[in-house]
C-alpha atoms as a PDB file:
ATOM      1  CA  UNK A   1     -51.001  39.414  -6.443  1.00  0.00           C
ATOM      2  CA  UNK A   2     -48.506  36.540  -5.282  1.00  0.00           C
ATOM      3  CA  UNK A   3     -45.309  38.333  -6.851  1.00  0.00           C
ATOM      4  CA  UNK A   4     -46.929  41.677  -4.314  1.00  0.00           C
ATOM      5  CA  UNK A   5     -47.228  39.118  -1.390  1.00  0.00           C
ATOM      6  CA  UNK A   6     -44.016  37.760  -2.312  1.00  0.00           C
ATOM      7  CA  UNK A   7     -42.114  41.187  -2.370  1.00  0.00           C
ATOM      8  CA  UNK A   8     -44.520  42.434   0.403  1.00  0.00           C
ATOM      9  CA  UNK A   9     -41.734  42.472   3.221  1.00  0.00           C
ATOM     10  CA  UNK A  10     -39.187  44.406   1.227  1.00  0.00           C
ATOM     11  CA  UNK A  11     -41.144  46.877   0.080  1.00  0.00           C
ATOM     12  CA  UNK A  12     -42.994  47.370   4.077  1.00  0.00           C
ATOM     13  CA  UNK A  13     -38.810  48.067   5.160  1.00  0.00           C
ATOM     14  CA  UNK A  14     -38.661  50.497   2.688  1.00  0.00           C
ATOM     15  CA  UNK A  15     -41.669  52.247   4.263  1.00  0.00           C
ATOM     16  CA  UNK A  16     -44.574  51.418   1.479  1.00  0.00           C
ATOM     17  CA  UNK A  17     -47.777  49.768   2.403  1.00  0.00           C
ATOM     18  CA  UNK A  18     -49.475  47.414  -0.614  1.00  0.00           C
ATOM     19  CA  UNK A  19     -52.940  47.996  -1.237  1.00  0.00           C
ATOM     20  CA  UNK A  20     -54.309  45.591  -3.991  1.00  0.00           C
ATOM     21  CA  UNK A  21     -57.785  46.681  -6.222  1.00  0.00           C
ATOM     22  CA  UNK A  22     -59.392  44.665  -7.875  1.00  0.00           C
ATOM     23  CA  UNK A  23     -63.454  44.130  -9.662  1.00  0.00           C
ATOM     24  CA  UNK A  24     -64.287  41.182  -7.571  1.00  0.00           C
ATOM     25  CA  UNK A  25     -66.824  41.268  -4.874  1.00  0.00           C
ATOM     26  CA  UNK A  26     -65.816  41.661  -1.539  1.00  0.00           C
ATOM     27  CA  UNK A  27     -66.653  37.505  -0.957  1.00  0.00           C
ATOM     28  CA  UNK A  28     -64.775  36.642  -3.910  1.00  0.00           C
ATOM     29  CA  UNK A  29     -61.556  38.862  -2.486  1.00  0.00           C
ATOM     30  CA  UNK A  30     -61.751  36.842   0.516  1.00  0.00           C
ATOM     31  CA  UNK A  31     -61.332  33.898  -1.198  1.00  0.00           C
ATOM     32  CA  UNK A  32     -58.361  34.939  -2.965  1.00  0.00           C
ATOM     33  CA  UNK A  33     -56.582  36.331   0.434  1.00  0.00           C
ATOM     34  CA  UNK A  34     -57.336  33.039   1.791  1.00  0.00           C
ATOM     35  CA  UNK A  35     -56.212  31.064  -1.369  1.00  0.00           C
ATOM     36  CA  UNK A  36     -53.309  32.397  -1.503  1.00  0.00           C
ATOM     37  CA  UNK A  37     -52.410  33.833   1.605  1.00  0.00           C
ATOM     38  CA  UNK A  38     -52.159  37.752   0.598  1.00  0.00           C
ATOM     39  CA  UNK A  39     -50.991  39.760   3.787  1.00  0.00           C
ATOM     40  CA  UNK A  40     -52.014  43.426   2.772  1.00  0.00           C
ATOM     41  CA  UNK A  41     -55.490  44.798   2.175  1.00  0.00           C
ATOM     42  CA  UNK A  42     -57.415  43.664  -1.324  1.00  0.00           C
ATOM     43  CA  UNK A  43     -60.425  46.012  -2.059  1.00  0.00           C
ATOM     44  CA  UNK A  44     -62.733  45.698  -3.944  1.00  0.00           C
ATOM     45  CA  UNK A  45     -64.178  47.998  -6.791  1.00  0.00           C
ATOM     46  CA  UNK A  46     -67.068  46.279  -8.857  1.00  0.00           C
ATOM     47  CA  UNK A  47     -67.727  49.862 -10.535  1.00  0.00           C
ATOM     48  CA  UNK A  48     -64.349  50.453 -11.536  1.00  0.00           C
ATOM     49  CA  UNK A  49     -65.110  54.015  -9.419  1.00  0.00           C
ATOM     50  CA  UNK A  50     -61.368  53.772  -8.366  1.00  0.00           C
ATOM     51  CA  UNK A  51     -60.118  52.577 -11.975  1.00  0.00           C
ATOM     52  CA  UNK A  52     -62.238  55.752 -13.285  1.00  0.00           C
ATOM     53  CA  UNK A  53     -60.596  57.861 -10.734  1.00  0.00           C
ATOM     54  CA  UNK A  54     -56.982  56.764 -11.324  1.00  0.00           C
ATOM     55  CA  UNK A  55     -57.965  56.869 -15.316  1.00  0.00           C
ATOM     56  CA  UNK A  56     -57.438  53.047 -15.683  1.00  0.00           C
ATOM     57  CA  UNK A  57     -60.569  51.966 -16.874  1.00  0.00           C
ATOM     58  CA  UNK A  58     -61.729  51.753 -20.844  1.00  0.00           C
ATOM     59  CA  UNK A  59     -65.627  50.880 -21.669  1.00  0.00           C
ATOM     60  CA  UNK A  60     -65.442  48.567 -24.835  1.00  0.00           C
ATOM     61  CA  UNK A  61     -68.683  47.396 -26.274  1.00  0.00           C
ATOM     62  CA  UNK A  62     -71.545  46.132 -24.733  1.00  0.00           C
ATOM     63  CA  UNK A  63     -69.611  45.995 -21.233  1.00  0.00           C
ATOM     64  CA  UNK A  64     -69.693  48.192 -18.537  1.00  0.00           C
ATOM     65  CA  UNK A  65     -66.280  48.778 -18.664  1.00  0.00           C
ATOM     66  CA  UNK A  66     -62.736  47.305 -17.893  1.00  0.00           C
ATOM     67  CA  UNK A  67     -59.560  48.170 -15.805  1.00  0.00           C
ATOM     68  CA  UNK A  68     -56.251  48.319 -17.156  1.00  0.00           C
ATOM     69  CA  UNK A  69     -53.672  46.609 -14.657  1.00  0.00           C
ATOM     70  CA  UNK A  70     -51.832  49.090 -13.010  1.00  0.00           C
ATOM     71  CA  UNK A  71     -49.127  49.753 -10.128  1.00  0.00           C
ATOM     72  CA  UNK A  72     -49.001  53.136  -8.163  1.00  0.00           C
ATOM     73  CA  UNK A  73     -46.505  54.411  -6.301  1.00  0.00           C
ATOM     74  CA  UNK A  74     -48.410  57.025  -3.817  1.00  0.00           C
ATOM     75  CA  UNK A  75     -46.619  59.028  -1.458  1.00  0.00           C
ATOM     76  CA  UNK A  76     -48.259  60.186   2.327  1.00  0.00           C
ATOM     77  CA  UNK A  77     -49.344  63.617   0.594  1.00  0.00           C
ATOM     78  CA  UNK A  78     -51.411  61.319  -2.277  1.00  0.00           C
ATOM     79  CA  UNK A  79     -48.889  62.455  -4.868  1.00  0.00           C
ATOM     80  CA  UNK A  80     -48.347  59.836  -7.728  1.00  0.00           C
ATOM     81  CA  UNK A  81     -44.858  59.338  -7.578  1.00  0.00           C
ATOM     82  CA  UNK A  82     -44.680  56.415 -10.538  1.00  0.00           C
ATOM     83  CA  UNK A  83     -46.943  54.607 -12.310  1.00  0.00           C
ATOM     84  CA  UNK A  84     -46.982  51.874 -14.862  1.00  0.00           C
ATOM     85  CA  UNK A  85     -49.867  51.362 -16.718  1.00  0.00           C
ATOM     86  CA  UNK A  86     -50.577  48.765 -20.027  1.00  0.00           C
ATOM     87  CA  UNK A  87     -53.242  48.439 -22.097  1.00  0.00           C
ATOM     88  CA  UNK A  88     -52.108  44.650 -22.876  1.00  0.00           C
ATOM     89  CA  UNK A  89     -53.187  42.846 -19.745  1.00  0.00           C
ATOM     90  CA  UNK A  90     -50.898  39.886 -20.847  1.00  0.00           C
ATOM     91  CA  UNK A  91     -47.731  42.350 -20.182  1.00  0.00           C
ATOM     92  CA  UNK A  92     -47.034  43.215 -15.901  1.00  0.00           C
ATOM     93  CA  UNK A  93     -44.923  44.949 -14.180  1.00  0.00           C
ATOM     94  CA  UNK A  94     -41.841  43.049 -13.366  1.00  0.00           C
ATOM     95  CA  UNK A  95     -40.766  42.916  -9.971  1.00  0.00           C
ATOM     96  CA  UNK A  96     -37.441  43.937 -10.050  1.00  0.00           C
ATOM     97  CA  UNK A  97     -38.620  47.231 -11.928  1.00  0.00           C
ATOM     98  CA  UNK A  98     -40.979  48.261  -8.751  1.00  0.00           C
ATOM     99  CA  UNK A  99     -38.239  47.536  -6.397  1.00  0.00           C
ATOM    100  CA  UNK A 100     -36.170  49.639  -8.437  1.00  0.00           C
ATOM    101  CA  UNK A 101     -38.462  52.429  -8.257  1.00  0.00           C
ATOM    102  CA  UNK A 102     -39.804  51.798  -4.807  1.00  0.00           C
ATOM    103  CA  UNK A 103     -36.147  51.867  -3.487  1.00  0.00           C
ATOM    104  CA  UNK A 104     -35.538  54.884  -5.668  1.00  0.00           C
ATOM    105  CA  UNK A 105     -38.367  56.809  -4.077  1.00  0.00           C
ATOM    106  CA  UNK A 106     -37.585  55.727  -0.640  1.00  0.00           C
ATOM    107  CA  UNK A 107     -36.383  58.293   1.690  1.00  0.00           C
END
């Protein structure tokens, strides 16, 4: 989420608005924002409905189920114009890779 904040400005010039998901409570969200000073909206999705939706989420054993990190590119007509998906939590997107594709995609 800091890396997001941190490219937050480029990527609002180039017309794209962040929008950060996550499986934390609404409270615990707020906390984060205010920890570390995240400018765009964080919400919240305790059911993984969202994760399910965008096909990120995996049950494993005697859990409810987990998301897979994710980044979306989304244009105005809901279109998925990239995604990057991994399995391996340990392995993100880097930055310069979205700001390749988000200037790539930018009309």
């Amino acid at each position: 989420m800091v890396q997001l904040q941190e490219d937050a400005a480029t990527l609002d010039s180039l017309g794209y608005q962040i929008i950060a998901i996550g499986t934390d409570l609404p409270e615990k969200i707020a906390e984060t924002e205010k920890k570390w000073g995240i400018g765009f909206p964080m919400l919240s999705d305790p059911d993984l409905r969202a994760a399910h939706a965008y096909g990120v989420a995996y049950r494993q054993e005697g859990k409810s189920g987990l998301p897979v990190p994710a980044v979306f590119i989304v244009d105005t007509d809901r279109h998925v114009q990239f995604e990057y998906v991994n399995p391996r939590y340990q392995v993100r997107l880097g930055r310069d890779v979205l700001l390749v594709a988000a200037r790539g995609l930018a009309h």
